[in-house]
N, C-alpha and C. Protein backbone atom coordinates (compact mmCIF):
# COMPACT_ATOMS: atom_id res chain seq x y z
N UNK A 1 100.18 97.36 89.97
CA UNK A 1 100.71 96.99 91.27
C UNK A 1 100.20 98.00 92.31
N UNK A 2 99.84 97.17 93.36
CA UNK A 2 98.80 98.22 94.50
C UNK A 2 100.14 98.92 95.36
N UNK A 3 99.65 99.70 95.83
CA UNK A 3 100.71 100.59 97.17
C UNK A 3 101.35 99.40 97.95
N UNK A 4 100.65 98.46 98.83
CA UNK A 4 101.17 97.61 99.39
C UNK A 4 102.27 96.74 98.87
N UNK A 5 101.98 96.47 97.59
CA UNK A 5 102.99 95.14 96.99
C UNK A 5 104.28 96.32 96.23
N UNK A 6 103.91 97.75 96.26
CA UNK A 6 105.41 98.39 95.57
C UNK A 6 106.18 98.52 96.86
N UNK A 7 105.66 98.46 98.39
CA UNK A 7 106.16 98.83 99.56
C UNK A 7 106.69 97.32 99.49
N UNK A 8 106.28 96.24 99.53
CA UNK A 8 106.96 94.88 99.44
C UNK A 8 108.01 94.45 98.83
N UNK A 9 108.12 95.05 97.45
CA UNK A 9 109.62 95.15 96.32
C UNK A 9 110.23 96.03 96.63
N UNK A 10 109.87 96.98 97.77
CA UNK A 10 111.00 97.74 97.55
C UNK A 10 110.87 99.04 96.93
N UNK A 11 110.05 99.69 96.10
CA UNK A 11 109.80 100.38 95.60
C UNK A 11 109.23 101.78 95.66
N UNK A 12 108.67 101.31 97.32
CA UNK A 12 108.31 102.36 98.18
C UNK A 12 109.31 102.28 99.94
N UNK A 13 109.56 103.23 99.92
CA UNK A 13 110.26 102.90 101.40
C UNK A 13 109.28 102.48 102.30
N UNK A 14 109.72 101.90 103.35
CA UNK A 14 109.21 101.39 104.57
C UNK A 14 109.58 101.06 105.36
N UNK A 15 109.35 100.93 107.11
CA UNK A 15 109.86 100.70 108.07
C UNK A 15 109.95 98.93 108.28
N UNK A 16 110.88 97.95 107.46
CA UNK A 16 110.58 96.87 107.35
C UNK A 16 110.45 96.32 108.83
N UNK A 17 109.78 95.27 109.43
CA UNK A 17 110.05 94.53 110.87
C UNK A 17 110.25 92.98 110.56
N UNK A 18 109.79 92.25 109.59
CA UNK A 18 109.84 91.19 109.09
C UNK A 18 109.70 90.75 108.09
N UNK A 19 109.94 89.60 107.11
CA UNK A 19 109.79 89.44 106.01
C UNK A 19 110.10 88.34 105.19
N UNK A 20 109.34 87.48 104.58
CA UNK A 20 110.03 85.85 103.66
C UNK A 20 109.67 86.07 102.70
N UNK A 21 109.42 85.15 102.04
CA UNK A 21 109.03 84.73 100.04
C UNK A 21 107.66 85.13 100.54
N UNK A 22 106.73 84.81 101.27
CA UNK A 22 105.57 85.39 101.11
C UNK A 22 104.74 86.02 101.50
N UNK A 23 105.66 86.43 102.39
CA UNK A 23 104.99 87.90 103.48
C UNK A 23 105.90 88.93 103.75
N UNK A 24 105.00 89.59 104.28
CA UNK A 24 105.88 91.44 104.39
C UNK A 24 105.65 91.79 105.78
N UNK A 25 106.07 92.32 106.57
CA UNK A 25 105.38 93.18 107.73
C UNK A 25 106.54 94.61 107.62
N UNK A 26 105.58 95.45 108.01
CA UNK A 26 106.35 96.86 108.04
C UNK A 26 105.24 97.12 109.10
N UNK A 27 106.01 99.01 109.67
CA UNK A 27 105.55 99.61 110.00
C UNK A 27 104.33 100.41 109.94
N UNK A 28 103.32 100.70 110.68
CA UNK A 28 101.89 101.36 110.30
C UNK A 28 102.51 102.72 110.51
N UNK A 29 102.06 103.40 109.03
CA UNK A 29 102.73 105.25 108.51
C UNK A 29 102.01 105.80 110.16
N UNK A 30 100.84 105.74 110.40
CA UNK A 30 100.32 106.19 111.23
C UNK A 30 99.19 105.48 112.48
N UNK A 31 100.70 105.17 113.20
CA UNK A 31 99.81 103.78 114.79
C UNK A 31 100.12 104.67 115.54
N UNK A 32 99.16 103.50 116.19
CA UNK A 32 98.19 104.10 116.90
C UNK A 32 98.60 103.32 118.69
N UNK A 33 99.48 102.81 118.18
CA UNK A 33 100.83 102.70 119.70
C UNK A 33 101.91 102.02 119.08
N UNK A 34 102.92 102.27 119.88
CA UNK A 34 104.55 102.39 119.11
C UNK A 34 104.51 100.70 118.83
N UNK A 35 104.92 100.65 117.83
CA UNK A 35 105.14 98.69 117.27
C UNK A 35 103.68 98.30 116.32
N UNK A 36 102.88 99.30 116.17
CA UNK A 36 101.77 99.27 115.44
C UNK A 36 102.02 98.67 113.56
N UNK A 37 102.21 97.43 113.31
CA UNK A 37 102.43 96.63 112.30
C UNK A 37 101.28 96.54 111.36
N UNK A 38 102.00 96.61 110.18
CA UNK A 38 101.06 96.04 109.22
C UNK A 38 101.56 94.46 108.65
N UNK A 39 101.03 93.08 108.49
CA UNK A 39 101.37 91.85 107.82
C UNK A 39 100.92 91.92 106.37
N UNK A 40 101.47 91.54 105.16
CA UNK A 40 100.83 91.09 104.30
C UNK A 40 101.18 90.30 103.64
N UNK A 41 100.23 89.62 102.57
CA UNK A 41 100.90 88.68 101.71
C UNK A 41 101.56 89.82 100.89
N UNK A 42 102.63 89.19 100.28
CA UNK A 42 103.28 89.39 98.83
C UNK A 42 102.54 89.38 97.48
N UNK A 43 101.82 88.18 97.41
CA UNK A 43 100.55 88.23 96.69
C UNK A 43 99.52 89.63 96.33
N UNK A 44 99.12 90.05 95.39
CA UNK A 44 98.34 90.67 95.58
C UNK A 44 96.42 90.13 95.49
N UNK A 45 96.32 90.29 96.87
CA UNK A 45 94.98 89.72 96.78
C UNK A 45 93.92 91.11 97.77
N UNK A 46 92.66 91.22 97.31
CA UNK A 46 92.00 92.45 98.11
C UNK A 46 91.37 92.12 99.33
N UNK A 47 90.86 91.23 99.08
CA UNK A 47 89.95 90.82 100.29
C UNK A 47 90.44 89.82 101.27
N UNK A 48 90.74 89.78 102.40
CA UNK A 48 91.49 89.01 103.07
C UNK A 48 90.65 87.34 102.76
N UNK A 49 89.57 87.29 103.28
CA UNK A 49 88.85 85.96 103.16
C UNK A 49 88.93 85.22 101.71
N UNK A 50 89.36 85.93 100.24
CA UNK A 50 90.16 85.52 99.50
C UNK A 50 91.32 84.88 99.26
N UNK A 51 91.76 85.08 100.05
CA UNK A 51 93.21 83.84 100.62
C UNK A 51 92.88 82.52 100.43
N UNK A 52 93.88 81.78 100.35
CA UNK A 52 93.45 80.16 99.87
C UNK A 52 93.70 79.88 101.15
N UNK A 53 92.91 79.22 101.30
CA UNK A 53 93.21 77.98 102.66
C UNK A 53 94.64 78.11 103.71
N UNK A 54 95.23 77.54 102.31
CA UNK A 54 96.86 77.05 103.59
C UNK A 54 97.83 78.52 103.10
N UNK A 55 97.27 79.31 102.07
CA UNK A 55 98.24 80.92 102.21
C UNK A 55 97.63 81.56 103.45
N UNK A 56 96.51 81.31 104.03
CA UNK A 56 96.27 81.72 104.75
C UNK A 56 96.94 81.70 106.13
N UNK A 57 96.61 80.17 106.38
CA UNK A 57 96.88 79.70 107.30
C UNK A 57 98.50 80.14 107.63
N UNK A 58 99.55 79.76 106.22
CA UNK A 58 100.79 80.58 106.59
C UNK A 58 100.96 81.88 107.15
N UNK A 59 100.26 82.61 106.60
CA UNK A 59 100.30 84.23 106.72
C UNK A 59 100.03 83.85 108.32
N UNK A 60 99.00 83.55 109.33
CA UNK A 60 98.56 83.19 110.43
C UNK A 60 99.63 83.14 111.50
N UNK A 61 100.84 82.35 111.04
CA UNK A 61 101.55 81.88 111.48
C UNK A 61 102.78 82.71 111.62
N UNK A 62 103.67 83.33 110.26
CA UNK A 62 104.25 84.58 109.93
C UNK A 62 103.30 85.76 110.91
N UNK A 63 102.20 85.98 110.95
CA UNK A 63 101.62 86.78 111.95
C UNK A 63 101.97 86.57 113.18
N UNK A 64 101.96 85.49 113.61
CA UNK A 64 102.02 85.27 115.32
C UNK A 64 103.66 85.47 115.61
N UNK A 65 104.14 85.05 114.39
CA UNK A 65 105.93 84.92 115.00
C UNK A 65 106.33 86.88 114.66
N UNK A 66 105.37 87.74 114.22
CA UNK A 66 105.79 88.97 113.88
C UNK A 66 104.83 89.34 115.55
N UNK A 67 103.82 88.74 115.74
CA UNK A 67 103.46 89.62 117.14
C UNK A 67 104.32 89.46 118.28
N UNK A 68 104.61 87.99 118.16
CA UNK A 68 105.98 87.71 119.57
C UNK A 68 106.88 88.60 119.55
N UNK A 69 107.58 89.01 118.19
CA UNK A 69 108.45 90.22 118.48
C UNK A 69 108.31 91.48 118.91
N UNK A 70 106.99 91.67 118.20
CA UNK A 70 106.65 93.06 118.94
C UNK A 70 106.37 92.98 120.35
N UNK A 71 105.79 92.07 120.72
CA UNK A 71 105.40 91.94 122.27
C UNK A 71 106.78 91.75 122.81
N UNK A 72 107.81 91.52 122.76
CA UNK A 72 109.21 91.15 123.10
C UNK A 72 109.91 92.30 123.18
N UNK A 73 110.10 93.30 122.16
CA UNK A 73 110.12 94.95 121.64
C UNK A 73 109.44 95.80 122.63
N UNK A 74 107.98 95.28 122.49
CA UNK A 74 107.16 96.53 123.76
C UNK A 74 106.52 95.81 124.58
N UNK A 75 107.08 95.82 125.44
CA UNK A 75 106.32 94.63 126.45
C UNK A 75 104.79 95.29 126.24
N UNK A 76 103.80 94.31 126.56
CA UNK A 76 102.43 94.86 126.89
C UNK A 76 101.23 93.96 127.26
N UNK A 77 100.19 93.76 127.74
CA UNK A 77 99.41 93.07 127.63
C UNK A 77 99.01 91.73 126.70
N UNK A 78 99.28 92.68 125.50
CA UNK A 78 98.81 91.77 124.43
C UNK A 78 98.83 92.49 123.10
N UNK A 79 99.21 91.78 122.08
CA UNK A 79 99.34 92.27 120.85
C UNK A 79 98.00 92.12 120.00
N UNK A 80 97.08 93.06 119.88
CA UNK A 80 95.84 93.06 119.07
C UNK A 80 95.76 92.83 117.75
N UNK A 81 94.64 92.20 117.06
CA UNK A 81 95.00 91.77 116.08
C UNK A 81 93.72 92.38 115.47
N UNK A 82 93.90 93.16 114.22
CA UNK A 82 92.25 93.50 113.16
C UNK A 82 92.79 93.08 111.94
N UNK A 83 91.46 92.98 111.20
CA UNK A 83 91.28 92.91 109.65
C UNK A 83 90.63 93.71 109.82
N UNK A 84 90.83 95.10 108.42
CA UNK A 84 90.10 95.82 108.05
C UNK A 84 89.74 95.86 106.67
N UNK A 85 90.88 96.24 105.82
CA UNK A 85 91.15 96.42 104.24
C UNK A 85 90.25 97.47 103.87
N UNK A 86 89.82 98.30 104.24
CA UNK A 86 88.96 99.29 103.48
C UNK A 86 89.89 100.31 102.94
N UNK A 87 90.92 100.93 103.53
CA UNK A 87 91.38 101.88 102.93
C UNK A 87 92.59 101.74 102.28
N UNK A 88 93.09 100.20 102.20
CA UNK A 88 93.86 99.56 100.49
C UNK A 88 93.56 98.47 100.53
N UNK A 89 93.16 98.56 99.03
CA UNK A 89 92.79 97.11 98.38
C UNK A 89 94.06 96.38 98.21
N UNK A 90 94.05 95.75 99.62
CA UNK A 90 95.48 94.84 99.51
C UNK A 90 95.12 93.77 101.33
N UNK A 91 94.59 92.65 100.94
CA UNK A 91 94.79 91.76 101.90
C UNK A 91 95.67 92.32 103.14
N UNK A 92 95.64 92.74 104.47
CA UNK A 92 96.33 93.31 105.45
C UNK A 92 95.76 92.94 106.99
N UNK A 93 97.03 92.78 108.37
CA UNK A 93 96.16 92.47 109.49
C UNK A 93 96.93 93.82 110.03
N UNK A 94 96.56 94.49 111.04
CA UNK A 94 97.17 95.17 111.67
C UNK A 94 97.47 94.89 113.04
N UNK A 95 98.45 94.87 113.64
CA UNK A 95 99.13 94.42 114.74
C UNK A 95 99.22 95.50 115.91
N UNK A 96 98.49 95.38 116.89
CA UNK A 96 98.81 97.03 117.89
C UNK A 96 98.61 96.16 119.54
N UNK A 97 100.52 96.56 119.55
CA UNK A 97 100.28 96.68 121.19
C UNK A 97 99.36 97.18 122.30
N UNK A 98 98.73 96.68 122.73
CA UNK A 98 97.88 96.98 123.43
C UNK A 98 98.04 96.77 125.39
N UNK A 99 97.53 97.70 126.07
CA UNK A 99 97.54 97.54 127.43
C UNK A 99 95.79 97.33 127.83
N UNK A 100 94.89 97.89 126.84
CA UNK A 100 93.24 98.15 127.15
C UNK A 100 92.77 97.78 125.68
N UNK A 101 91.56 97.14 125.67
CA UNK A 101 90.77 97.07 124.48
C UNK A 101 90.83 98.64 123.59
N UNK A 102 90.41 99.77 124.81
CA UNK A 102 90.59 100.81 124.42
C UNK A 102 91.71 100.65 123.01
N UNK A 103 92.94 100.22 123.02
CA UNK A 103 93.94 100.83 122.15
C UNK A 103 93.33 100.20 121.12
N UNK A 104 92.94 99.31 120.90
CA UNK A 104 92.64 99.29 119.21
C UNK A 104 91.13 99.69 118.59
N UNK A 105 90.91 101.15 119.22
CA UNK A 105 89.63 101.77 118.43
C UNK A 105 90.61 103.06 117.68
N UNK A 106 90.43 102.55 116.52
CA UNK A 106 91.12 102.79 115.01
C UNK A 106 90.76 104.64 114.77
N UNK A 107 89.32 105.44 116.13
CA UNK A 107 89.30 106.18 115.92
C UNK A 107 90.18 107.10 116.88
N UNK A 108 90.87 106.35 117.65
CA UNK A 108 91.71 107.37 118.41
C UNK A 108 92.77 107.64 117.92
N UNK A 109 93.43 108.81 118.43
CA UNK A 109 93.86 109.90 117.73
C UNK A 109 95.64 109.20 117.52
N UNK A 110 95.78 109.31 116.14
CA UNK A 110 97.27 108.68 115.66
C UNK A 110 98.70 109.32 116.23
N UNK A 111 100.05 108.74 116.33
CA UNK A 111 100.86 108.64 117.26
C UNK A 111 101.66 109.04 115.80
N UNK A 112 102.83 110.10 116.48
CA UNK A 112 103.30 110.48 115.67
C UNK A 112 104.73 110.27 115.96
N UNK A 113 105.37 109.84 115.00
CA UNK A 113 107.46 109.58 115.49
C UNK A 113 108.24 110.47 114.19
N UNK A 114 109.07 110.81 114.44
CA UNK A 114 110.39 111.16 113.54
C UNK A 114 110.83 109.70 112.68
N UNK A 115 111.41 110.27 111.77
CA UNK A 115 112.20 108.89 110.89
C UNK A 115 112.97 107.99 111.75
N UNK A 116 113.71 108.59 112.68
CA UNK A 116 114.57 108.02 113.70
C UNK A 116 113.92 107.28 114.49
N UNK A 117 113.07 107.35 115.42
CA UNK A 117 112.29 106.89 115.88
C UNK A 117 111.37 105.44 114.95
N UNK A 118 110.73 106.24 113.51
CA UNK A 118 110.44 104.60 113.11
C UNK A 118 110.99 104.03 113.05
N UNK A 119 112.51 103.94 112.50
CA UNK A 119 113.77 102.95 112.27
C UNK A 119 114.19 102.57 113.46
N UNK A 120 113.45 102.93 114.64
CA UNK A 120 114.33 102.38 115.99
C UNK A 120 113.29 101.19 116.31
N UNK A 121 112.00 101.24 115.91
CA UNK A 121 111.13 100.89 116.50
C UNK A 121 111.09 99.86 115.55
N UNK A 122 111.23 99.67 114.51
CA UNK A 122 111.24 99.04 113.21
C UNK A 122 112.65 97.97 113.52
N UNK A 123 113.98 98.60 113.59
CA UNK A 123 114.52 97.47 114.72
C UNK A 123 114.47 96.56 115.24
N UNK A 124 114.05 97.10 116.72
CA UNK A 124 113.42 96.26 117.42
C UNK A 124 112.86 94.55 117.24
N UNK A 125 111.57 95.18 116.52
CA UNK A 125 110.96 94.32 116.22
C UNK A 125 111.73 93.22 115.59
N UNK A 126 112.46 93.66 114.35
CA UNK A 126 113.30 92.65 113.49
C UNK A 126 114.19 91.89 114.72
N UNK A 127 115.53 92.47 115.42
CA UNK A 127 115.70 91.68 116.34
C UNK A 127 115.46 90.54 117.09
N UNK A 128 113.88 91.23 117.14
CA UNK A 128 112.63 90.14 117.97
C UNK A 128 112.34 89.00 117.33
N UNK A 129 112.40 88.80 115.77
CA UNK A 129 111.72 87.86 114.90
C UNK A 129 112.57 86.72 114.44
């Protein structure tokens, strides 16, 4: 079982924001603006374009109703959306409020909160969803 799917059971703590039978969203350990989400399947699959068709298409959907909250949570421009997966082999989109394209270059410098702070922000979002 990968990091992602023990954070999904439960097994690893996490800042939950949303969640059904086949998706997860939590908090990003280290975003890169406040409401910075991770989505995933429950499934363990590595490569996102591995997804079947209509798991996909769900996840898509579970995505958009997890960005409305955050955008609802932090007001902003627009809620950015990447696929990366390089640094866990675990199907993942990352979600980052954004005001400038600027905010989602993955090399600027990470945003740091207290526990209190993720659980507030982590909140939020749920509220929102």
């Amino acid at each position: 079982m990968d990091i992602f799917s023990k954070i999904a059971a439960g097994e690893i703590p996490s800042y939950k924001c949303a969640e059904d039978d086949k998706f997860y969203a939590f908090l990003d350990i280290n975003p890169m603006a406040k409401g910075h989400t991770l989505v995933i399947p429950r499934r363990e699959v590595d490569y996102f374009f591995d997804l079947g068709d209509d798991e996909l298409a769900e996840m898509m959907v579970f995505t958009k109703r997890v960005a409305k909250a955050i955008k609802a949570a932090f007001p902003c421009r627009k809620v950015g959306m990447a696929v990366l997966g390089l640094e866990v082999a675990h199907a993942h989109i990352h979600l980052v409020p954004m005001q400038s394209e600027g905010d989602m270059n993955f090399a600027n410098p990470k945003l740091k909160f207290t526990q209190e702070e993720f659980e507030e922000i982590a909140r939020k979002i749920r509220e929102n969803f």
